[in-house]
N, C-alpha and C. Protein backbone atom coordinates (compact mmCIF):
# COMPACT_ATOMS: atom_id res chain seq x y z
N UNK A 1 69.01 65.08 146.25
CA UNK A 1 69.44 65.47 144.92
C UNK A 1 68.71 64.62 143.89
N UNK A 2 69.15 64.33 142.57
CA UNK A 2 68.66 63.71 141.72
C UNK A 2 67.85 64.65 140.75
N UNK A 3 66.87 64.18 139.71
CA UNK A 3 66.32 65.42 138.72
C UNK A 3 64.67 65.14 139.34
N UNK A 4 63.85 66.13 138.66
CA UNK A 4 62.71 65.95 138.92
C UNK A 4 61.75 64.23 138.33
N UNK A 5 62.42 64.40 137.20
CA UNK A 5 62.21 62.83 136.49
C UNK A 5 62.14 61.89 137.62
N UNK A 6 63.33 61.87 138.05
CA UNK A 6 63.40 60.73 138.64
C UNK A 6 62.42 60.55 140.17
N UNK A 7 61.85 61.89 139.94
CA UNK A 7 60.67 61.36 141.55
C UNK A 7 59.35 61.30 141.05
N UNK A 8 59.07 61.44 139.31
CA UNK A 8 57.55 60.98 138.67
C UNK A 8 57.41 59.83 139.40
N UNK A 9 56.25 59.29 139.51
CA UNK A 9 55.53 58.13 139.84
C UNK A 9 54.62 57.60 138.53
N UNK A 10 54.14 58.76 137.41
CA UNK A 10 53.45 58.62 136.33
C UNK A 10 54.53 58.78 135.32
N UNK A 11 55.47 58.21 135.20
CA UNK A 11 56.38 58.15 134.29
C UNK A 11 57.12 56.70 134.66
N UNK A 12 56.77 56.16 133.10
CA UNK A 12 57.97 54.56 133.31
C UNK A 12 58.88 54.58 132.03
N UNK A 13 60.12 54.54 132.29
CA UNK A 13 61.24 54.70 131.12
C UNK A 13 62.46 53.79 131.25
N UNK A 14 62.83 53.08 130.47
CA UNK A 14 64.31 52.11 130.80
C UNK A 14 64.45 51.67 129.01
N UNK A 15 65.71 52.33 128.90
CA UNK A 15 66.89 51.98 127.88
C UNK A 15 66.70 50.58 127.50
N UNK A 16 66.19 49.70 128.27
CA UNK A 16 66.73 48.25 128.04
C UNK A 16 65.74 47.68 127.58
N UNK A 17 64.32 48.54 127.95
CA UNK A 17 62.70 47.31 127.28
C UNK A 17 62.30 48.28 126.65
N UNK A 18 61.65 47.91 126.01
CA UNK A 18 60.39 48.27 125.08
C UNK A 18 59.15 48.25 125.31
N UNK A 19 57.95 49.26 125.16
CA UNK A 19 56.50 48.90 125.80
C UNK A 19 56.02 49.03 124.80
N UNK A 20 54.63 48.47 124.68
CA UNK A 20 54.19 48.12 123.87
C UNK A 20 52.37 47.57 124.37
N UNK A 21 51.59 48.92 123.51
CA UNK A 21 50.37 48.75 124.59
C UNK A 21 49.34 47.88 123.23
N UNK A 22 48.09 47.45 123.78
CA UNK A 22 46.92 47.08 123.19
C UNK A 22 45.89 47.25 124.21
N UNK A 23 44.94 48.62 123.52
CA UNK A 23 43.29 48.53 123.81
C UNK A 23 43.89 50.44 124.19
N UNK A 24 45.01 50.63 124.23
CA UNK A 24 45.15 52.36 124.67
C UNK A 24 46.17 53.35 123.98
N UNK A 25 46.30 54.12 124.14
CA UNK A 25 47.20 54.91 123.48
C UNK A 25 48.19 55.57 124.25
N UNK A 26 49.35 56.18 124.57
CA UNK A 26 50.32 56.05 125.29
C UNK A 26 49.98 58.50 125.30
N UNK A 27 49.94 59.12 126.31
CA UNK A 27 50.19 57.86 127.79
C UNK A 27 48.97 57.50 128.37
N UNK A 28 48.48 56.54 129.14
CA UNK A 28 47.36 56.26 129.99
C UNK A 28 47.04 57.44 130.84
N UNK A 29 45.59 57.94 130.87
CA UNK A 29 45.19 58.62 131.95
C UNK A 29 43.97 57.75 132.61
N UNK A 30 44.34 58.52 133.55
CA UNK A 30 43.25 57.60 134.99
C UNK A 30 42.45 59.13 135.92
N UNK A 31 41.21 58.41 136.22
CA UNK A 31 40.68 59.12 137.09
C UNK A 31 41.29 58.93 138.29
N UNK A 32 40.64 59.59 139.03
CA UNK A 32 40.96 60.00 140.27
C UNK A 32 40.69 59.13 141.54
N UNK A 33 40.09 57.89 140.82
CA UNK A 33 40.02 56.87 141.45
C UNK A 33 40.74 55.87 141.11
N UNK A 34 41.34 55.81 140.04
CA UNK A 34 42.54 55.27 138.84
C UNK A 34 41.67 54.07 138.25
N UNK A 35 40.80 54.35 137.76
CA UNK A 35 40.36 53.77 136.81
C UNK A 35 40.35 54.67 135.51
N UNK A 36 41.23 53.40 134.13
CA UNK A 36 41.47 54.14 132.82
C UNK A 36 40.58 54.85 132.46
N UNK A 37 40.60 56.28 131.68
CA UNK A 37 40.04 57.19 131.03
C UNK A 37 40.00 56.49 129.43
N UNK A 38 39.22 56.99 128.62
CA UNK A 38 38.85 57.37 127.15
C UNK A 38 39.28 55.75 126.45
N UNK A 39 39.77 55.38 125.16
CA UNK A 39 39.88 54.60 125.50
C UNK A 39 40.17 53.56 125.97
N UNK A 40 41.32 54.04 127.02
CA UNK A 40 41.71 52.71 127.83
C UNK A 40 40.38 52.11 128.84
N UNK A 41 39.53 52.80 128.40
CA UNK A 41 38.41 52.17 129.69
C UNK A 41 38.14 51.19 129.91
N UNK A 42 38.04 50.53 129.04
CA UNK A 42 38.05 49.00 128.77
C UNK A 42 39.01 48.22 129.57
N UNK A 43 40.33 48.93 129.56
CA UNK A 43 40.94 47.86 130.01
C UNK A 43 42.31 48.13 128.83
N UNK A 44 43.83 47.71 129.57
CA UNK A 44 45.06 47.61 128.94
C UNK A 44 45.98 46.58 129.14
N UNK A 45 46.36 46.33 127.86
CA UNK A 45 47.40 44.84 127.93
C UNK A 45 48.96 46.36 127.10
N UNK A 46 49.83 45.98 128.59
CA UNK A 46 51.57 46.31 128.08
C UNK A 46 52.08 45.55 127.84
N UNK A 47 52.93 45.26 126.93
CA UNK A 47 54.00 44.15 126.65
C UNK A 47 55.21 45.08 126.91
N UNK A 48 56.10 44.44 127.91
CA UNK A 48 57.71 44.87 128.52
C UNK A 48 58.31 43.60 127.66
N UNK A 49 59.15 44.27 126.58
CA UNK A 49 59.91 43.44 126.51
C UNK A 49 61.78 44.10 126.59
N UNK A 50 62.76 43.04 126.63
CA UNK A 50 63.87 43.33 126.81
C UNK A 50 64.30 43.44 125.43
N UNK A 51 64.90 44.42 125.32
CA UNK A 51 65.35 44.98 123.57
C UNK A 51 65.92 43.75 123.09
N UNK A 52 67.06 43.07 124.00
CA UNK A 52 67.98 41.99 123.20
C UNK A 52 67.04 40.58 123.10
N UNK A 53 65.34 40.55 122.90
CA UNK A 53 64.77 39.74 122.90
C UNK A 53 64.48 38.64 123.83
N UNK A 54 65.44 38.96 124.66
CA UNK A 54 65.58 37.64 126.33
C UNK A 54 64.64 37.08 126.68
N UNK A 55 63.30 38.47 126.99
CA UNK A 55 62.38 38.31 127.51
C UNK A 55 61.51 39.02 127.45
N UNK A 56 60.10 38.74 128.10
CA UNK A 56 59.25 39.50 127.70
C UNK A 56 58.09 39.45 128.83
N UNK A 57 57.20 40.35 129.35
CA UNK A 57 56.44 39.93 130.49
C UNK A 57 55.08 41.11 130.00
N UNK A 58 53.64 40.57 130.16
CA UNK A 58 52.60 41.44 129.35
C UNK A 58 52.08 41.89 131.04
N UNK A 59 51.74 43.03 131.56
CA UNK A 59 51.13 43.63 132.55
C UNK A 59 49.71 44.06 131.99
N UNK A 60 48.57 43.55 132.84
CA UNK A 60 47.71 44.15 132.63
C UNK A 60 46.64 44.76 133.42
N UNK A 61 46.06 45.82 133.11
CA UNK A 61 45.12 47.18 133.50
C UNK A 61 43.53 46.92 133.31
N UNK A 62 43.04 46.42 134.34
CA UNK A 62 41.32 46.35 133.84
C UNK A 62 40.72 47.70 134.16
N UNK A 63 39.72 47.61 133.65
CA UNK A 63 38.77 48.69 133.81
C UNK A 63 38.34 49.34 134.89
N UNK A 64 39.06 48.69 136.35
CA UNK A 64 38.65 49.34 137.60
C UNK A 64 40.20 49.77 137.95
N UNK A 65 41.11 49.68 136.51
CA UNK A 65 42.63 50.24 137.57
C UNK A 65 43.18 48.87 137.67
N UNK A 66 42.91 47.93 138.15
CA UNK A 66 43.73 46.50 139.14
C UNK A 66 44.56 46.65 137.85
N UNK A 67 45.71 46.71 138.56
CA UNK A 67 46.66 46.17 137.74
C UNK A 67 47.73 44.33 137.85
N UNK A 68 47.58 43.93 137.31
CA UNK A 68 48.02 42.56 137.42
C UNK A 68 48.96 41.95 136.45
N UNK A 69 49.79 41.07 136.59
CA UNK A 69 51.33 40.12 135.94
C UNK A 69 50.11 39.65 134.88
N UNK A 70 50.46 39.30 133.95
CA UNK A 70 50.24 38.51 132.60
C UNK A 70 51.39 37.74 132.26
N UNK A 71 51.34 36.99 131.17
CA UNK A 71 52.60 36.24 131.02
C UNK A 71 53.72 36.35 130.95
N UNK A 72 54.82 35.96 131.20
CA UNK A 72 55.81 36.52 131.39
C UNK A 72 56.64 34.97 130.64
N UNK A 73 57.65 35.23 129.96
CA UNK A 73 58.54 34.16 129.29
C UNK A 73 59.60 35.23 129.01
């Protein structure tokens, strides 16, 4: 059971953070090798933060796809 939403894999959504991109425009597309399209090609910095300000953690997207932790406080 459950909705179709909830079995995306290309969909990220939560009530509680906030995203917040630099270098792309929302939403990210990727080739087929998942490296960013247009201009995320370069490369993407997300900022997750928690609405009530708690916290905050930046994920980031290079130009071959790797996705990797950035700072997190």
């Amino acid at each position: 059971s459950g909705n179709a939403k909830d079995a995306r894999s290309d969909l990220v959504e939560d009530s509680a953070a906030t995203f917040s991109l630099t270098g792309a425009t929302s939403p990210i597309s990727f080739d087929l090798l998942g490296n960013p399209l247009s201009v995320a090609s370069g490369g993407v910095s997300i900022l997750i933060r928690d609405v009530n300000g708690q916290s905050q953690c930046r994920v980031l997207i290079n130009s071959q796809g790797y996705v990797s932790e950035g700072s997190c406080s």
